[in-house]
PDB file of N, CA and C in Angstrom:
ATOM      1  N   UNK A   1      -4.280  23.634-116.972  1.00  0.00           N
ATOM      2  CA  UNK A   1      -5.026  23.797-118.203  1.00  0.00           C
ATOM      3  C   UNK A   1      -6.128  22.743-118.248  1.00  0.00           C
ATOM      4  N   UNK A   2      -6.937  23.219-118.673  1.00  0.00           N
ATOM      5  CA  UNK A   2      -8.398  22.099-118.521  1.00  0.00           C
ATOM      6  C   UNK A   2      -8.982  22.269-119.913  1.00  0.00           C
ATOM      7  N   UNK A   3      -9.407  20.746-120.285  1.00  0.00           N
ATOM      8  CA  UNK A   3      -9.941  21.206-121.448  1.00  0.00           C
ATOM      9  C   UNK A   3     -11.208  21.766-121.346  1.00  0.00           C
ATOM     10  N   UNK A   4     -11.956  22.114-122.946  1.00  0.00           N
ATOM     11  CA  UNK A   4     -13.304  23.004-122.593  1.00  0.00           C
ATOM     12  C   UNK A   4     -14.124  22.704-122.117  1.00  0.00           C
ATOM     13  N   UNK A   5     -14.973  21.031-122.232  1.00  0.00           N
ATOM     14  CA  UNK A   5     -16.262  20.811-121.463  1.00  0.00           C
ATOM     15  C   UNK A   5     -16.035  21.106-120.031  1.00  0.00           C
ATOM     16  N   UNK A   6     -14.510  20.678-119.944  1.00  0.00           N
ATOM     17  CA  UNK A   6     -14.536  21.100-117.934  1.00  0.00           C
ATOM     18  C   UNK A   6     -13.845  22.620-118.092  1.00  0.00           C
ATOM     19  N   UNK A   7     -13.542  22.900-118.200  1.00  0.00           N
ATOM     20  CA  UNK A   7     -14.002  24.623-118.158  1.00  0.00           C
ATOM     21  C   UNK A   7     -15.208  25.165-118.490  1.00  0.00           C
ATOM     22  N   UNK A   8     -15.695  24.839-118.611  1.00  0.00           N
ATOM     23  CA  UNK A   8     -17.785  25.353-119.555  1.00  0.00           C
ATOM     24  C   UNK A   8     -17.674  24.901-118.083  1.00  0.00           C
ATOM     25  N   UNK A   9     -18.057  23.601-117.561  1.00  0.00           N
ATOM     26  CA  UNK A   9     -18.439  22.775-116.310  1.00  0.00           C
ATOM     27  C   UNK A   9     -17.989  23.483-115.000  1.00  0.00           C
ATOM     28  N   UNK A  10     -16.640  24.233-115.243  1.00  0.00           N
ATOM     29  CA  UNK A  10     -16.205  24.978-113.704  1.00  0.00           C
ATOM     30  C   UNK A  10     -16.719  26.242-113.879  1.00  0.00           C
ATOM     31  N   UNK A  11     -17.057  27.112-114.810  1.00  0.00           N
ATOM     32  CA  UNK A  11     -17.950  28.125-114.519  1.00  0.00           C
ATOM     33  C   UNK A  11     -19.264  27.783-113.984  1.00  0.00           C
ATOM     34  N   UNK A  12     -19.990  27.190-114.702  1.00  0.00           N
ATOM     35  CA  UNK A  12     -21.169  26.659-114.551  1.00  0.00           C
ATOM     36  C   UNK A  12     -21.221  26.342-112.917  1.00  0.00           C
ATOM     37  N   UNK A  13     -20.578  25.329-112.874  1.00  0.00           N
ATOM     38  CA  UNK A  13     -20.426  25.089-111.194  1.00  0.00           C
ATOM     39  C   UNK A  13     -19.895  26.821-110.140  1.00  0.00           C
ATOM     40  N   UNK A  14     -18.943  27.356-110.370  1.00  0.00           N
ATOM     41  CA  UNK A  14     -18.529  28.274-109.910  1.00  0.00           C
ATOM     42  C   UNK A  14     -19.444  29.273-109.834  1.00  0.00           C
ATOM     43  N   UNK A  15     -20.600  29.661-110.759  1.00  0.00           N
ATOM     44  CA  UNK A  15     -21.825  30.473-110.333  1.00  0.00           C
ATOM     45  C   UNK A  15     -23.109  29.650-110.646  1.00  0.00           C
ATOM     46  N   UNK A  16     -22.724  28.569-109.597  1.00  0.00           N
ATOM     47  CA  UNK A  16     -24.475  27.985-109.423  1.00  0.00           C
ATOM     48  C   UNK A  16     -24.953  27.948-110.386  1.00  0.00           C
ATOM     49  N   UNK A  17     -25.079  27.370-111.384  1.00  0.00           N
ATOM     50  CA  UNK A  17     -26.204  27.069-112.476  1.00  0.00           C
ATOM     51  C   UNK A  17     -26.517  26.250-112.438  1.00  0.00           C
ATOM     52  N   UNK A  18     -28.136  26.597-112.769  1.00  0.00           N
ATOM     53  CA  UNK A  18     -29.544  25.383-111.888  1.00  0.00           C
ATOM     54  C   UNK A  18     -29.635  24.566-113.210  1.00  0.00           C
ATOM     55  N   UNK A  19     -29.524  25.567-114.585  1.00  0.00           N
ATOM     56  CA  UNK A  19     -30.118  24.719-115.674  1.00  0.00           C
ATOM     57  C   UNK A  19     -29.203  24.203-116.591  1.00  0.00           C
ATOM     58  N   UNK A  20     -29.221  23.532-117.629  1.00  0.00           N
ATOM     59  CA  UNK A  20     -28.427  23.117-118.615  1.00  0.00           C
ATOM     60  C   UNK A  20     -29.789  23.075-119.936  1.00  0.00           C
ATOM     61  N   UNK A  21     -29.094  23.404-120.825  1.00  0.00           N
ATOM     62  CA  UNK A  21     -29.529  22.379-122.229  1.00  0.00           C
ATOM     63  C   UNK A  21     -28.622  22.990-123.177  1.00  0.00           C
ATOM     64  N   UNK A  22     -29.078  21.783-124.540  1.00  0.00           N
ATOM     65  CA  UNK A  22     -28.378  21.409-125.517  1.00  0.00           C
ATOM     66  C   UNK A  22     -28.688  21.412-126.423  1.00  0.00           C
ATOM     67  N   UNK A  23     -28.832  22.235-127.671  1.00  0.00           N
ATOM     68  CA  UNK A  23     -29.097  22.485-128.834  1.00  0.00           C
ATOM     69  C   UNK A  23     -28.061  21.701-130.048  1.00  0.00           C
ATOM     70  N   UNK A  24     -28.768  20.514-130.652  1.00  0.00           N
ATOM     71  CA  UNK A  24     -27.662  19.535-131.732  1.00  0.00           C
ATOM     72  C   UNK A  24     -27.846  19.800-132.511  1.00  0.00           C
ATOM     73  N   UNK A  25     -27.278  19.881-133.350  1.00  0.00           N
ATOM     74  CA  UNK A  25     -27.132  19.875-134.998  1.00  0.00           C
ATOM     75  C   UNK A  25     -26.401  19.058-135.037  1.00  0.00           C
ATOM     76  N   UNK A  26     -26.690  18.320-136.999  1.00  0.00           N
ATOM     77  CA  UNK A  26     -24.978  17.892-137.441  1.00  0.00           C
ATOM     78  C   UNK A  26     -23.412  18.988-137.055  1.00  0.00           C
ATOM     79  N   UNK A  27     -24.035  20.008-137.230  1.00  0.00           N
ATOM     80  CA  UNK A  27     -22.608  20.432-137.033  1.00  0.00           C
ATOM     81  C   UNK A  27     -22.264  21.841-135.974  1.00  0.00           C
ATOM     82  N   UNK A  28     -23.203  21.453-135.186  1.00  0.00           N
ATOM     83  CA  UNK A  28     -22.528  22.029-133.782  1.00  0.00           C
ATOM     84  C   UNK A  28     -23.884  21.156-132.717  1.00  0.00           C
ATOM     85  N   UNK A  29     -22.875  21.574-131.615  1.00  0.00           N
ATOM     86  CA  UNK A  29     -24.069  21.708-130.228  1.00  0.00           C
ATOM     87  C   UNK A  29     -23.436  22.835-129.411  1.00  0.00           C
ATOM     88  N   UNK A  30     -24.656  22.978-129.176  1.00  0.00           N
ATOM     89  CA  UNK A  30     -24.531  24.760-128.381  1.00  0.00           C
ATOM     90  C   UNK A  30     -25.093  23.942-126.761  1.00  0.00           C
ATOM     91  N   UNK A  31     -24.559  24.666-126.269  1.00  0.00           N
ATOM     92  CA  UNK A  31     -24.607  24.053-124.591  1.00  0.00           C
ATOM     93  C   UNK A  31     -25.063  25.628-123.591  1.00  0.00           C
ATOM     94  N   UNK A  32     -25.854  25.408-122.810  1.00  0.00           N
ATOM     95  CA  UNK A  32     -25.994  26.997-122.340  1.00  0.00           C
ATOM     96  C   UNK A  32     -26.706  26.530-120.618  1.00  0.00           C
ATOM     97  N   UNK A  33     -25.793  26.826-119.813  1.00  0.00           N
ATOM     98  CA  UNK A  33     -25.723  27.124-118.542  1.00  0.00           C
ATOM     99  C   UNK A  33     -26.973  28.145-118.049  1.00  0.00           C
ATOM    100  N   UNK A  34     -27.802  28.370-117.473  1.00  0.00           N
ATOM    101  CA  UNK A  34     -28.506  29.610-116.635  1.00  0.00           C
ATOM    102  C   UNK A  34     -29.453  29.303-115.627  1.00  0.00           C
ATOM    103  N   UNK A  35     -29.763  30.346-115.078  1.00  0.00           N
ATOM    104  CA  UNK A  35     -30.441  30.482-113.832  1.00  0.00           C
ATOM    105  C   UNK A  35     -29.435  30.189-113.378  1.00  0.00           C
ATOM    106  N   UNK A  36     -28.161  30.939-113.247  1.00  0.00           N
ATOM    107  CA  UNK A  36     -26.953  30.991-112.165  1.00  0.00           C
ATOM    108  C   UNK A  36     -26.936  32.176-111.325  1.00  0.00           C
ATOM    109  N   UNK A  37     -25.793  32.121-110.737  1.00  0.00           N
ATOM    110  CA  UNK A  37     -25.722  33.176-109.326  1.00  0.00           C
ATOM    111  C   UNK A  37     -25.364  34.774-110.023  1.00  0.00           C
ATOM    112  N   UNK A  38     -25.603  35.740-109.561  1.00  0.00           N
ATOM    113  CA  UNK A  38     -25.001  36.862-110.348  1.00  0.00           C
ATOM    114  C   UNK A  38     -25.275  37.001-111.876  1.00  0.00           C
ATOM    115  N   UNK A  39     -26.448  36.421-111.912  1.00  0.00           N
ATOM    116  CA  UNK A  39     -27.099  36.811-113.574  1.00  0.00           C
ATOM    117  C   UNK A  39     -26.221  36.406-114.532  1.00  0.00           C
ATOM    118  N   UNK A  40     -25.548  35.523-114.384  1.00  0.00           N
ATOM    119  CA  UNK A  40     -24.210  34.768-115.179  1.00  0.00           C
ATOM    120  C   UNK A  40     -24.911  34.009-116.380  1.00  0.00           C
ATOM    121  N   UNK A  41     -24.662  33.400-117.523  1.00  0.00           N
ATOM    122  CA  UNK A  41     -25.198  32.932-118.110  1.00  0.00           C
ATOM    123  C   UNK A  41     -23.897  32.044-118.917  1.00  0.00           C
ATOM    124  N   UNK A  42     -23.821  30.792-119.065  1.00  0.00           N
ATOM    125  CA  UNK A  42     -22.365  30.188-119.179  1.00  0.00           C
ATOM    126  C   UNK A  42     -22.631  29.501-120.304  1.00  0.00           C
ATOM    127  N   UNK A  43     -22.129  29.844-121.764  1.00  0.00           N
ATOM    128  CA  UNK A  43     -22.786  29.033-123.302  1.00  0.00           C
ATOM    129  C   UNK A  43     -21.023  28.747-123.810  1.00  0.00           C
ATOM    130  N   UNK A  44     -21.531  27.948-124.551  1.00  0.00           N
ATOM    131  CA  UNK A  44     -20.626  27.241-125.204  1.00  0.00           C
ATOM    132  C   UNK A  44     -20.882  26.421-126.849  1.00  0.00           C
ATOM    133  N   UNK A  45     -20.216  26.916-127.648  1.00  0.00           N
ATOM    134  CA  UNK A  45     -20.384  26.541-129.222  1.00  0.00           C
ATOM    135  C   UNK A  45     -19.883  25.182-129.628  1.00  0.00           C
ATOM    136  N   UNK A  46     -19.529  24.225-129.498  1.00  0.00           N
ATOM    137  CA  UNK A  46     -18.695  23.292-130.548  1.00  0.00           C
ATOM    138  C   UNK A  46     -19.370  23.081-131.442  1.00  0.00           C
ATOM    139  N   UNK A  47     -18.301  23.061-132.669  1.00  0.00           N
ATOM    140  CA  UNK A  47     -18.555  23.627-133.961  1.00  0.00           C
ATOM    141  C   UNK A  47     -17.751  21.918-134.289  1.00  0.00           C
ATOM    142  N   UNK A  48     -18.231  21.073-134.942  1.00  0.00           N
ATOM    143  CA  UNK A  48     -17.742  20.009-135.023  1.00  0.00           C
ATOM    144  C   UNK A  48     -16.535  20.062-136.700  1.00  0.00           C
ATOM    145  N   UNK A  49     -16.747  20.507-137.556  1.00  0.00           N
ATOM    146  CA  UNK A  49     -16.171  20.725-138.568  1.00  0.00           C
ATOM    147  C   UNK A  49     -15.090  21.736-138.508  1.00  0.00           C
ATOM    148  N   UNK A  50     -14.913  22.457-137.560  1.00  0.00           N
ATOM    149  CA  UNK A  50     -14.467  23.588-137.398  1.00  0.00           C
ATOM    150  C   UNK A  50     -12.862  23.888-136.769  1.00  0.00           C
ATOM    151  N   UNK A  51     -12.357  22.538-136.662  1.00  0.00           N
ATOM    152  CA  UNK A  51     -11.001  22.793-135.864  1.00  0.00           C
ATOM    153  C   UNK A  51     -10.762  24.268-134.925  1.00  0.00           C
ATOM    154  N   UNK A  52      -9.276  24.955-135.215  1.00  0.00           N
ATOM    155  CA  UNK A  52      -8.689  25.845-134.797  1.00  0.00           C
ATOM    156  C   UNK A  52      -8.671  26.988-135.326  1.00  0.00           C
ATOM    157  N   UNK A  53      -9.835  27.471-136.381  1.00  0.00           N
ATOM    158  CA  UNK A  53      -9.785  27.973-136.853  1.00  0.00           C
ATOM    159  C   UNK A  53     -11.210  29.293-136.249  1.00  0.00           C
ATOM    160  N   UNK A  54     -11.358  30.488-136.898  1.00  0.00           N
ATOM    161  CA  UNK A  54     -12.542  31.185-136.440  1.00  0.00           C
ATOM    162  C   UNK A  54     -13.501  30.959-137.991  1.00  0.00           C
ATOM    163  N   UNK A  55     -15.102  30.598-137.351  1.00  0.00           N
ATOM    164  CA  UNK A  55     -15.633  29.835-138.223  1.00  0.00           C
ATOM    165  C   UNK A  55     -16.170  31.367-138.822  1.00  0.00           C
ATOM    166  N   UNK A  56     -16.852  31.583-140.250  1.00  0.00           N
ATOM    167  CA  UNK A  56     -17.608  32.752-140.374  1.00  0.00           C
ATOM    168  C   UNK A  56     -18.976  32.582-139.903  1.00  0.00           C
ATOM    169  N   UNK A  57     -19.349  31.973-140.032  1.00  0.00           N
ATOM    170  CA  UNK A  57     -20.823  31.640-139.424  1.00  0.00           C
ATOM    171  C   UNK A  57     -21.055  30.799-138.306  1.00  0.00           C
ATOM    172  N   UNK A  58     -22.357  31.043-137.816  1.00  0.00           N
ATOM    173  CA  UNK A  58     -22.906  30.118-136.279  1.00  0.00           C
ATOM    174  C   UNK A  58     -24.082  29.566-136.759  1.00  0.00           C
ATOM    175  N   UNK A  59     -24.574  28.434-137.303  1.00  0.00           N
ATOM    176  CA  UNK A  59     -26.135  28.249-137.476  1.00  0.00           C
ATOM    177  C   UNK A  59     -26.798  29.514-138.567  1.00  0.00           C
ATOM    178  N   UNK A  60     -25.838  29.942-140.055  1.00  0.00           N
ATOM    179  CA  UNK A  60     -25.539  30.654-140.531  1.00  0.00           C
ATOM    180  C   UNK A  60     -25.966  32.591-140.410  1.00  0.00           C
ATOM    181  N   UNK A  61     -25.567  32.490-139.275  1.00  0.00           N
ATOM    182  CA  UNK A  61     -25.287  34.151-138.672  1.00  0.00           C
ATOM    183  C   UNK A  61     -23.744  34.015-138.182  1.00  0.00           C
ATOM    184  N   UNK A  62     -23.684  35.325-138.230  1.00  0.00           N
ATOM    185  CA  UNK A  62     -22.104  35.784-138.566  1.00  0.00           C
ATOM    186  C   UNK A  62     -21.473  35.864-137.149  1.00  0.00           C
ATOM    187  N   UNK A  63     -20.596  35.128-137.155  1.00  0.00           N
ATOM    188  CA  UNK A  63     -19.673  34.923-135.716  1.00  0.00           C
ATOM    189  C   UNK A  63     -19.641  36.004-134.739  1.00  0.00           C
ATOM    190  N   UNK A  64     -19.675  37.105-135.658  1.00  0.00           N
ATOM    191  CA  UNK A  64     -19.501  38.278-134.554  1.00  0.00           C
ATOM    192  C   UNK A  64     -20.355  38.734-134.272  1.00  0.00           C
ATOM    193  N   UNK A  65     -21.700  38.394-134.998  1.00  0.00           N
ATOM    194  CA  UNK A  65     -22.912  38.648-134.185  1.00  0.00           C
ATOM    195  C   UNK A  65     -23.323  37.863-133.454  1.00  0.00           C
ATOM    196  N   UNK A  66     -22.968  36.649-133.858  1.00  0.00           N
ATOM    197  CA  UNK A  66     -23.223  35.727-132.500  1.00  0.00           C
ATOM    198  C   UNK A  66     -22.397  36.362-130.902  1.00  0.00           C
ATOM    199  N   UNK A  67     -21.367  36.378-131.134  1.00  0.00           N
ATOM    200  CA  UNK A  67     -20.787  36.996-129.707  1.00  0.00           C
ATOM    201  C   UNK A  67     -21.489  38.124-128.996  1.00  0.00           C
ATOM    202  N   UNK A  68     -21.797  39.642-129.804  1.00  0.00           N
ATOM    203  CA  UNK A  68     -22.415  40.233-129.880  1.00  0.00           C
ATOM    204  C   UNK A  68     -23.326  40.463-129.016  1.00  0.00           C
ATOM    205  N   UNK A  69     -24.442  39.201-129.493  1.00  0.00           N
ATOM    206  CA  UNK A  69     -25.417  39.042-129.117  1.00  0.00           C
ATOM    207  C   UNK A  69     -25.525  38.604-127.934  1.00  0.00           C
ATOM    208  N   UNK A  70     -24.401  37.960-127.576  1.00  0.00           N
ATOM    209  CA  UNK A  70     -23.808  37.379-126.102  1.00  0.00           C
ATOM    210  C   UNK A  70     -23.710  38.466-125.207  1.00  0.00           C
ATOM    211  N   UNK A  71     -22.696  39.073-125.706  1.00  0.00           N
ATOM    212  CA  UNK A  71     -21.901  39.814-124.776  1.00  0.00           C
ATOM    213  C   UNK A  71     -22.771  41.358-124.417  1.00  0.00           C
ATOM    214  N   UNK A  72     -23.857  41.414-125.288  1.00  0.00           N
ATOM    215  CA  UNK A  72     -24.491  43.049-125.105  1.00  0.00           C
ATOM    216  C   UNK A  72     -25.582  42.997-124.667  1.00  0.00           C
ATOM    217  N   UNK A  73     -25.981  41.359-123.485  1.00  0.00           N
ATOM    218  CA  UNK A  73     -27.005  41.412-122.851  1.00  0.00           C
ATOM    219  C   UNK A  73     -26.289  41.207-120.957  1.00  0.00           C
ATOM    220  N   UNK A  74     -24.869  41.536-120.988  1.00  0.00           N
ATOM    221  CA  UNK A  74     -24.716  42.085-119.744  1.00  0.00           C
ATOM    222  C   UNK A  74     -24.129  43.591-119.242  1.00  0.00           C
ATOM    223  N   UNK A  75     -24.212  44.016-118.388  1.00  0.00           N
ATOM    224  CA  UNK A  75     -23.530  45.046-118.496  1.00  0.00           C
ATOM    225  C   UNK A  75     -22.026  44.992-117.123  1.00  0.00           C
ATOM    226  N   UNK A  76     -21.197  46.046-117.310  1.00  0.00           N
ATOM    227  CA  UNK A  76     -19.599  45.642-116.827  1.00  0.00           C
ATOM    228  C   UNK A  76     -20.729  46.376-115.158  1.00  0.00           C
ATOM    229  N   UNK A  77     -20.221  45.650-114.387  1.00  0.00           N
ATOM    230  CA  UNK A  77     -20.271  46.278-112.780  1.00  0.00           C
ATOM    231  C   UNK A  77     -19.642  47.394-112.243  1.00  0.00           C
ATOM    232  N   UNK A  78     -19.717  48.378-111.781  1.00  0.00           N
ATOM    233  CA  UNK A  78     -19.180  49.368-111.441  1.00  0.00           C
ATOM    234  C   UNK A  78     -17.616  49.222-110.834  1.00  0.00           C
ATOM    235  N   UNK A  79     -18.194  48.331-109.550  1.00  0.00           N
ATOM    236  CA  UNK A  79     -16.727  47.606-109.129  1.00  0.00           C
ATOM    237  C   UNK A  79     -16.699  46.518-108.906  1.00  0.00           C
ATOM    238  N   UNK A  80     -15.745  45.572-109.295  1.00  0.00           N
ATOM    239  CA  UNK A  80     -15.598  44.540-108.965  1.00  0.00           C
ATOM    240  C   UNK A  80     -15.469  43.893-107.422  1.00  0.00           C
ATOM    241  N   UNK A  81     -15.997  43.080-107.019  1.00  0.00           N
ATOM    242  CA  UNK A  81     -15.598  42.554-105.621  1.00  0.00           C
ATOM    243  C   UNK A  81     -14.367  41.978-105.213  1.00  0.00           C
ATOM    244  N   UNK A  82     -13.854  42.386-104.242  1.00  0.00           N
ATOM    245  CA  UNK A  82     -12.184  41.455-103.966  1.00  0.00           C
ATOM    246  C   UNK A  82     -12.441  40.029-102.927  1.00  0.00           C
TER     247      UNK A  82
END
């Protein structure tokens, strides 16, 4: 089990990503991995106020559009590689 910055950090590493940056606020930093291998793109939220909980908002847009917005700019591969 690894915590998150080194999990964010072993994807990132695991598909080559050239870039990093860091978006601060008081109450998050958004971290975002790209120009990686396989069009990968590796982001990450900490939400500093936010414990264990699911927050309703991101930078006040709605959590699930934040993902959303993530997740519906790749598409699934036909087949996976072994």
């Amino acid at each position: 089990m690894m915590d998150i910055p080194s999990l964010v950090q072993f994807w990132a590493d695991k598909y080559n990503c050239q870039n990093e940056s860091q978006t601060e606020s008081p109450d998050l930093l958004h971290i975002v991995h790209d120009s990686c291998d396989q069009n990968v793109r590796v982001e990450h939220y900490r939400l500093n106020e936010a414990r264990h909980w699911w927050p309703d908002n991101i930078n006040d847009v709605s959590t699930h559009q934040v993902i959303w917005s993530f997740l519906s700019e790749f598409s699934k591969p036909d087949a996976m590689p072994r």
